[in-house]
N, C-alpha and C. Protein backbone atom coordinates (compact mmCIF):
# COMPACT_ATOMS: atom_id res chain seq x y z
N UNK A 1 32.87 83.83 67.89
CA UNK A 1 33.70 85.02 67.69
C UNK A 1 34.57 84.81 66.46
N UNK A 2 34.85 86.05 65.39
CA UNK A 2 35.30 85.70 64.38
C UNK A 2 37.08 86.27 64.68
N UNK A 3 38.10 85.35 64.54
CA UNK A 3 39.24 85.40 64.58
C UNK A 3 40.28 85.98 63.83
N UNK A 4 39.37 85.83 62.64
CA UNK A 4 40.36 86.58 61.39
C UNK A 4 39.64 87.11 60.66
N UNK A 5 40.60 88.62 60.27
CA UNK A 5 40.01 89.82 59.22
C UNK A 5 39.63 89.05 58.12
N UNK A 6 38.55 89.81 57.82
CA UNK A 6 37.24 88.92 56.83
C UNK A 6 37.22 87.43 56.25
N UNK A 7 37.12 86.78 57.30
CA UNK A 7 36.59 85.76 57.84
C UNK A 7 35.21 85.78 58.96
N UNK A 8 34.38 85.35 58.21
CA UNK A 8 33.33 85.14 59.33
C UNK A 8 32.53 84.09 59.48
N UNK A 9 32.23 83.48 60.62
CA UNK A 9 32.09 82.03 61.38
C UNK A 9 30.41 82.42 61.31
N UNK A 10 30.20 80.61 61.15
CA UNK A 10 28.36 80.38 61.56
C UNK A 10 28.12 79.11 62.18
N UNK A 11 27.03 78.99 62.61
CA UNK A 11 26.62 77.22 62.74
C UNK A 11 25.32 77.64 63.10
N UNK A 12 25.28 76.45 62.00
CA UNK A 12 23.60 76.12 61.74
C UNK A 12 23.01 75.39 63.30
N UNK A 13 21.67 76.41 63.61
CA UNK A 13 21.22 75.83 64.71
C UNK A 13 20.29 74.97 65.06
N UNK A 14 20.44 74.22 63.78
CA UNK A 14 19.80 72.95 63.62
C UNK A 14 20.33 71.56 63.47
N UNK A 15 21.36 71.76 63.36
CA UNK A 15 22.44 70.40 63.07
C UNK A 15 23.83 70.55 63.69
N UNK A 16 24.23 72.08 63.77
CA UNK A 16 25.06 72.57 64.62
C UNK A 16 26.54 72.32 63.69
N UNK A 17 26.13 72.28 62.30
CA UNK A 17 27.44 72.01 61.31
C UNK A 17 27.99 73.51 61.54
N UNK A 18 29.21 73.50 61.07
CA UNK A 18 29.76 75.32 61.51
C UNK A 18 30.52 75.20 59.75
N UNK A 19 30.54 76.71 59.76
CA UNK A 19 30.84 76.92 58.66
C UNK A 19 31.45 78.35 58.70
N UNK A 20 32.35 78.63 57.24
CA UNK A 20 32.69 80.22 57.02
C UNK A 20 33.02 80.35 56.12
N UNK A 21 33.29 81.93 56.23
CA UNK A 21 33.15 82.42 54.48
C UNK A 21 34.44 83.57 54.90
N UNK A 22 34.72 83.94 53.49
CA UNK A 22 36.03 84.24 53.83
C UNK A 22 35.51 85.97 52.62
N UNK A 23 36.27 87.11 53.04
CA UNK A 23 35.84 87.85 51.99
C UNK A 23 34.49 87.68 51.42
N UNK A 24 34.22 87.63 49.96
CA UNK A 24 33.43 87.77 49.73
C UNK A 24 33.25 86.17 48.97
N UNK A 25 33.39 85.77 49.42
CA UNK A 25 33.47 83.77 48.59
C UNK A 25 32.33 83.29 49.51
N UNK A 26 32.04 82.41 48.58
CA UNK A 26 30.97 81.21 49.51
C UNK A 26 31.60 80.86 50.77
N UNK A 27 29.87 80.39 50.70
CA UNK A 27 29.95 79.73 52.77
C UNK A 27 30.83 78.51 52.65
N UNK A 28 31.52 78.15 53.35
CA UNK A 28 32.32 76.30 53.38
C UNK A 28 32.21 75.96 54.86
N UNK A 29 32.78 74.31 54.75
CA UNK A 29 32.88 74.23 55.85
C UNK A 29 33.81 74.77 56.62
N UNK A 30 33.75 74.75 57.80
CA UNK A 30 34.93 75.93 58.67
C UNK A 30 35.71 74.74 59.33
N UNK A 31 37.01 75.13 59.63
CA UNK A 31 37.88 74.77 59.68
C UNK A 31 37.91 73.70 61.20
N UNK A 32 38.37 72.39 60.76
CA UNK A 32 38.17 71.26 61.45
C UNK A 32 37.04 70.39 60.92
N UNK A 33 36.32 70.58 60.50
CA UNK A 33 35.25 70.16 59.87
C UNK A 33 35.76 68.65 58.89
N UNK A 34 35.71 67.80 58.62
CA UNK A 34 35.86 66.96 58.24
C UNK A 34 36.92 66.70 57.09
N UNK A 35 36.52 67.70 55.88
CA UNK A 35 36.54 67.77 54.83
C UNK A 35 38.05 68.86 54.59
N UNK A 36 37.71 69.28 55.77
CA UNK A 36 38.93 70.61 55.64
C UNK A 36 40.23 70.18 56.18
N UNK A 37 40.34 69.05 56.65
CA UNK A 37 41.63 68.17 57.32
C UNK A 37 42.73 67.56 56.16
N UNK A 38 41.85 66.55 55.29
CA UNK A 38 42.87 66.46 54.41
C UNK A 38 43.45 67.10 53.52
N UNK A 39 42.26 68.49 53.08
CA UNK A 39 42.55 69.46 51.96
C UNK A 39 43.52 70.34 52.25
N UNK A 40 43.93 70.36 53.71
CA UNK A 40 45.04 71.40 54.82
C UNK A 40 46.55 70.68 54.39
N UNK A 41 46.31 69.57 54.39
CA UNK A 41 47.24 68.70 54.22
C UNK A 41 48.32 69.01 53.01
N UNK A 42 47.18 68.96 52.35
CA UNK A 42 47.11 68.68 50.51
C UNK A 42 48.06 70.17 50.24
N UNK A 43 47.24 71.40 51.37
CA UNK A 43 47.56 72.54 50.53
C UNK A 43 48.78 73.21 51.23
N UNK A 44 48.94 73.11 52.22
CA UNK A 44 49.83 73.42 53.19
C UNK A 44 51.21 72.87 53.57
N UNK A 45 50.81 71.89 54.26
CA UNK A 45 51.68 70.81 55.20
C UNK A 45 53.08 71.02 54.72
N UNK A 46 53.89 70.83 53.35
CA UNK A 46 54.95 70.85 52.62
C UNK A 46 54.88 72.06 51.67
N UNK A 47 56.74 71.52 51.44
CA UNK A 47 56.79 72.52 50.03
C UNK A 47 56.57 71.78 48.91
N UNK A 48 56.84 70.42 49.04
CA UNK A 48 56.35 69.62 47.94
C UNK A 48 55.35 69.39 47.65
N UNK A 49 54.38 68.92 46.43
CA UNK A 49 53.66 68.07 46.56
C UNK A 49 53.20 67.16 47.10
N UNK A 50 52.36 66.84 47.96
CA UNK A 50 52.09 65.29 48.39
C UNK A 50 50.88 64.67 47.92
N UNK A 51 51.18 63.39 48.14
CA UNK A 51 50.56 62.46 47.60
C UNK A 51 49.26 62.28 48.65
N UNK A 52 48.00 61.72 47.97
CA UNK A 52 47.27 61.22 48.46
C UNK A 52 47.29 60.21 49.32
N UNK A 53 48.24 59.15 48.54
CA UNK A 53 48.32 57.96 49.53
C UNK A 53 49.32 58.27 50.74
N UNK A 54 50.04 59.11 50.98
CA UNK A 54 51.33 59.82 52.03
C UNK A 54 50.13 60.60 52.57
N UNK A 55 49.57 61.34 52.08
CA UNK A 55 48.29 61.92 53.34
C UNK A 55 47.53 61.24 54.00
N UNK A 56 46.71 59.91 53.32
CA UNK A 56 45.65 59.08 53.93
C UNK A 56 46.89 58.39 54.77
N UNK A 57 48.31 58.09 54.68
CA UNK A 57 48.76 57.20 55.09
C UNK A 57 49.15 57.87 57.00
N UNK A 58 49.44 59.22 56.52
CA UNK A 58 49.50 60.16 58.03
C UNK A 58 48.12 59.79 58.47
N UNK A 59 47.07 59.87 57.98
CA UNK A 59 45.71 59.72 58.65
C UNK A 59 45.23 58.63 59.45
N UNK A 60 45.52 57.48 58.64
CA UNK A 60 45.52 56.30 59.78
C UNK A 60 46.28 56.08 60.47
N UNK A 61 47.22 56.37 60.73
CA UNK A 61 48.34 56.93 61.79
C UNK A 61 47.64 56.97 62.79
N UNK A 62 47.21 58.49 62.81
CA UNK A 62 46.92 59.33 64.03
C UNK A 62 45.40 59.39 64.17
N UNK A 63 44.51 58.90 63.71
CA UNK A 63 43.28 59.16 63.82
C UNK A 63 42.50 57.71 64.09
N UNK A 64 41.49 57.77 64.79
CA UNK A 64 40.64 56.43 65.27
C UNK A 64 39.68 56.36 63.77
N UNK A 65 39.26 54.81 63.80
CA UNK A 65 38.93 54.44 63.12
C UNK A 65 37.81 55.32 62.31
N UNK A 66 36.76 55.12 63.33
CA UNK A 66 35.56 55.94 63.44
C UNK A 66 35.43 57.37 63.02
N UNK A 67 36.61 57.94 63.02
CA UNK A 67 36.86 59.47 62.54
C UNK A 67 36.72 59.26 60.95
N UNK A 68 37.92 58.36 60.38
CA UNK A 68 38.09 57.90 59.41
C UNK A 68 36.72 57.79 58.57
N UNK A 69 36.37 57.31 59.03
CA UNK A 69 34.46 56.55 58.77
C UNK A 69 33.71 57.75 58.35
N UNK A 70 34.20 58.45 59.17
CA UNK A 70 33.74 60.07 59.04
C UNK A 70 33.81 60.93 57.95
N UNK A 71 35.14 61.38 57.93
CA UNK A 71 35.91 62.11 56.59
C UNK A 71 35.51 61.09 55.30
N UNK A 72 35.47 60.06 55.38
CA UNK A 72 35.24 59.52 53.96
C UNK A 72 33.91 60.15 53.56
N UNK A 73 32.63 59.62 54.61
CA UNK A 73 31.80 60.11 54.68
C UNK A 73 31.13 61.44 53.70
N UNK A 74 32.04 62.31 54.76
CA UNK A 74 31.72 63.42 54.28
C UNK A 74 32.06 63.81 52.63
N UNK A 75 33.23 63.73 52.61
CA UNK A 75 34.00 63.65 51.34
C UNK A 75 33.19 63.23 50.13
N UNK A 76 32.79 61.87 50.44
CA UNK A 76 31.85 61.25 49.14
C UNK A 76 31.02 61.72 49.26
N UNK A 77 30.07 62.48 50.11
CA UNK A 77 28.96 63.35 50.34
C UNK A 77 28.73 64.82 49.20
N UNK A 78 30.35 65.41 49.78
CA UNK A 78 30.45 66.93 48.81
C UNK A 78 30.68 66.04 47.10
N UNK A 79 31.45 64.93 47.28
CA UNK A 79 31.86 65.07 45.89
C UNK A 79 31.23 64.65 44.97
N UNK A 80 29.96 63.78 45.52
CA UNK A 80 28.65 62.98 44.55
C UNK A 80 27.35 64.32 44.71
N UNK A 81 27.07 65.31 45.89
CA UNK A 81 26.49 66.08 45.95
C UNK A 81 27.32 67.93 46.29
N UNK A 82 27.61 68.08 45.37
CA UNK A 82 28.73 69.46 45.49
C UNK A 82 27.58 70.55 45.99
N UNK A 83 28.30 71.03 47.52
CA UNK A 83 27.24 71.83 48.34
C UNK A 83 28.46 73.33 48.26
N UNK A 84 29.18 73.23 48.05
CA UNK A 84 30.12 74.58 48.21
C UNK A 84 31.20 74.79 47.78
N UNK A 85 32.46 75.44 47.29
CA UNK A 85 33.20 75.33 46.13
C UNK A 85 34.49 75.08 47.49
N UNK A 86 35.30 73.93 47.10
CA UNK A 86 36.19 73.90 48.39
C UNK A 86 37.15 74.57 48.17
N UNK A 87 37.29 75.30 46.99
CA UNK A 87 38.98 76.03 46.87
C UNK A 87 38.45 77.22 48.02
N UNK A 88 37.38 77.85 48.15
CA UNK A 88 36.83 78.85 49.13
C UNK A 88 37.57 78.37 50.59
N UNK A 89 37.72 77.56 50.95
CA UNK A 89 38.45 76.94 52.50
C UNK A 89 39.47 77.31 52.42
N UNK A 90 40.61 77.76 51.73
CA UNK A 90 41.87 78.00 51.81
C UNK A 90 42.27 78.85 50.47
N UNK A 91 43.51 79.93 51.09
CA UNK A 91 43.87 80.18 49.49
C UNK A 91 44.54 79.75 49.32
N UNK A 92 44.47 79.02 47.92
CA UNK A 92 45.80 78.28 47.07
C UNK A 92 45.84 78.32 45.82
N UNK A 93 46.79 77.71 45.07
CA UNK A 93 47.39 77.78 44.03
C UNK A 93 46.37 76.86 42.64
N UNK A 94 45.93 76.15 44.07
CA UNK A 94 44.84 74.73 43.18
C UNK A 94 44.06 75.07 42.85
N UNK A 95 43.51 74.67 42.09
CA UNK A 95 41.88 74.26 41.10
C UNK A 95 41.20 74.48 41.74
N UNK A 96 39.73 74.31 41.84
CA UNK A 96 38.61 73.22 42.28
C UNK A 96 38.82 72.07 41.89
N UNK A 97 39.10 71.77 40.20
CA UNK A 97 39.04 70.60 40.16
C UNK A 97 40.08 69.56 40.49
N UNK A 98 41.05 70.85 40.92
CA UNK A 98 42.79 69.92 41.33
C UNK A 98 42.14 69.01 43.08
N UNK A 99 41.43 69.91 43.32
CA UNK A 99 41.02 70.07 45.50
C UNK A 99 39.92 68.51 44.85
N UNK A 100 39.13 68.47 44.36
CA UNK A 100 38.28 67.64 44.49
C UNK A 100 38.83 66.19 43.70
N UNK A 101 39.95 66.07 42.99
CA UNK A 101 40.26 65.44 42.24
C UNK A 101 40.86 64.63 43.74
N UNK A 102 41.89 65.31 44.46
CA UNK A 102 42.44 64.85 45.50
C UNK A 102 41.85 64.47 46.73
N UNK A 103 40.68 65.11 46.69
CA UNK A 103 39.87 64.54 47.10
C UNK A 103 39.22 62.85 47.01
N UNK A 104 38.92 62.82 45.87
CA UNK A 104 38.85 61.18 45.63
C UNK A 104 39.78 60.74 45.76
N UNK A 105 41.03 60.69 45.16
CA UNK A 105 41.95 59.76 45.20
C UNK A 105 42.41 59.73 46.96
N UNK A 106 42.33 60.81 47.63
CA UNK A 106 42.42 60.75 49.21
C UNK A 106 41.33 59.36 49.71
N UNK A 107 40.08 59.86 49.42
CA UNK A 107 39.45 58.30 49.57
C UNK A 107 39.46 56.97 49.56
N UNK A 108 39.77 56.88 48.04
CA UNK A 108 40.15 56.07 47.31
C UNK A 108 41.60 55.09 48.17
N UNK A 109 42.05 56.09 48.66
CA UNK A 109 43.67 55.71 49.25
C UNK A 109 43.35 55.26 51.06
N UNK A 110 42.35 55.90 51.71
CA UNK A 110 42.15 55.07 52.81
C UNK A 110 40.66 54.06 52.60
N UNK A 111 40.37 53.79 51.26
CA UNK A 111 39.31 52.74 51.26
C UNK A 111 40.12 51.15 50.56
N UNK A 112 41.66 51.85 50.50
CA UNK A 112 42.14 51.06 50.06
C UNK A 112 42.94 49.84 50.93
N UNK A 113 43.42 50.86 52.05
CA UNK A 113 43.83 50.25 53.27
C UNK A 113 45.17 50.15 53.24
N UNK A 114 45.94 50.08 54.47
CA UNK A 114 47.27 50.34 54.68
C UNK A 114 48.04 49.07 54.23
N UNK A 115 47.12 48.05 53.95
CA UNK A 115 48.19 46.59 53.78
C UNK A 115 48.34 46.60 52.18
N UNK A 116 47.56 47.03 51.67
CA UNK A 116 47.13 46.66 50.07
C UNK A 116 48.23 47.34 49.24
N UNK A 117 48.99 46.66 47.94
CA UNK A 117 49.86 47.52 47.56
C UNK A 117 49.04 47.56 46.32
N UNK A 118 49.86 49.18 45.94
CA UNK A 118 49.21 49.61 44.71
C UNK A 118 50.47 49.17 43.65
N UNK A 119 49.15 49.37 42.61
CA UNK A 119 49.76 48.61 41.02
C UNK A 119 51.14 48.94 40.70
N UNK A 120 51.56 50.03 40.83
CA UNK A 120 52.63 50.81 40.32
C UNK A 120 53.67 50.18 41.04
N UNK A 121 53.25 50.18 42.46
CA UNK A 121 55.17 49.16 43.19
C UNK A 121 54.80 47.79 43.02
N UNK A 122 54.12 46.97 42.60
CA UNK A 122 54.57 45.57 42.19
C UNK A 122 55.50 45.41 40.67
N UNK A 123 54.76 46.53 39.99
CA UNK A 123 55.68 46.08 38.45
C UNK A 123 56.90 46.26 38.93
């Protein structure tokens, strides 16, 4: 059932991935979907800016490992094989190339791991 004015929901009945499209924009993934968790984060959550490493750092927080395993997954999936334009998942102010840029460095920031310090706070 579709929840919101022009918004409309699918899932493929072969893999059972779900997806939606909003107006008249490409199909994306629909919301919960892997990919659409940290970009919510990114676009929403504050009035500030946040950081990649302050988002991945909420993520291992609250999420099991294996999830984790997941979203990277996916992530390096869209961003080495680009299947759908992710600014379409949300409206915002960002790019594509701002959403996918943060995208890597979101990666980048839980492949880095919570103990590891980055370059910038040792100098």
């Amino acid at each position: 059932m579709d929840c919101y004015p022009g918004v409309r929901n699918y899932e493929c009945p072969m893999c059972f991935r779900r997806y939606s499209q909003r107006d008249r924009g490409g199909i994306v993934d629909r919301w919960l979907m892997p990919i659409t968790r940290p970009l919510y984060a990114f676009v929403f959550q504050s009035l500030h800016i946040r950081s990649a490493e302050e988002i991945a750092d909420e993520f291992r927080k609250r999420e099991e490992s294996s999830y984790l395993k997941l979203i990277v997954q996916e992530i390096i999936g869209e961003l080495n094989h680009p299947t759908q334009r992710v600014k379409d998942m949300y409206r915002t102010r960002h790019s594509e190339s701002e959403l996918r840029e943060f995208l890597g460095r979101f990666v980048a920031e839980l492949d880095r791991g919570p103990n590891e310090t980055r370059s910038k706070a040792s100098k």
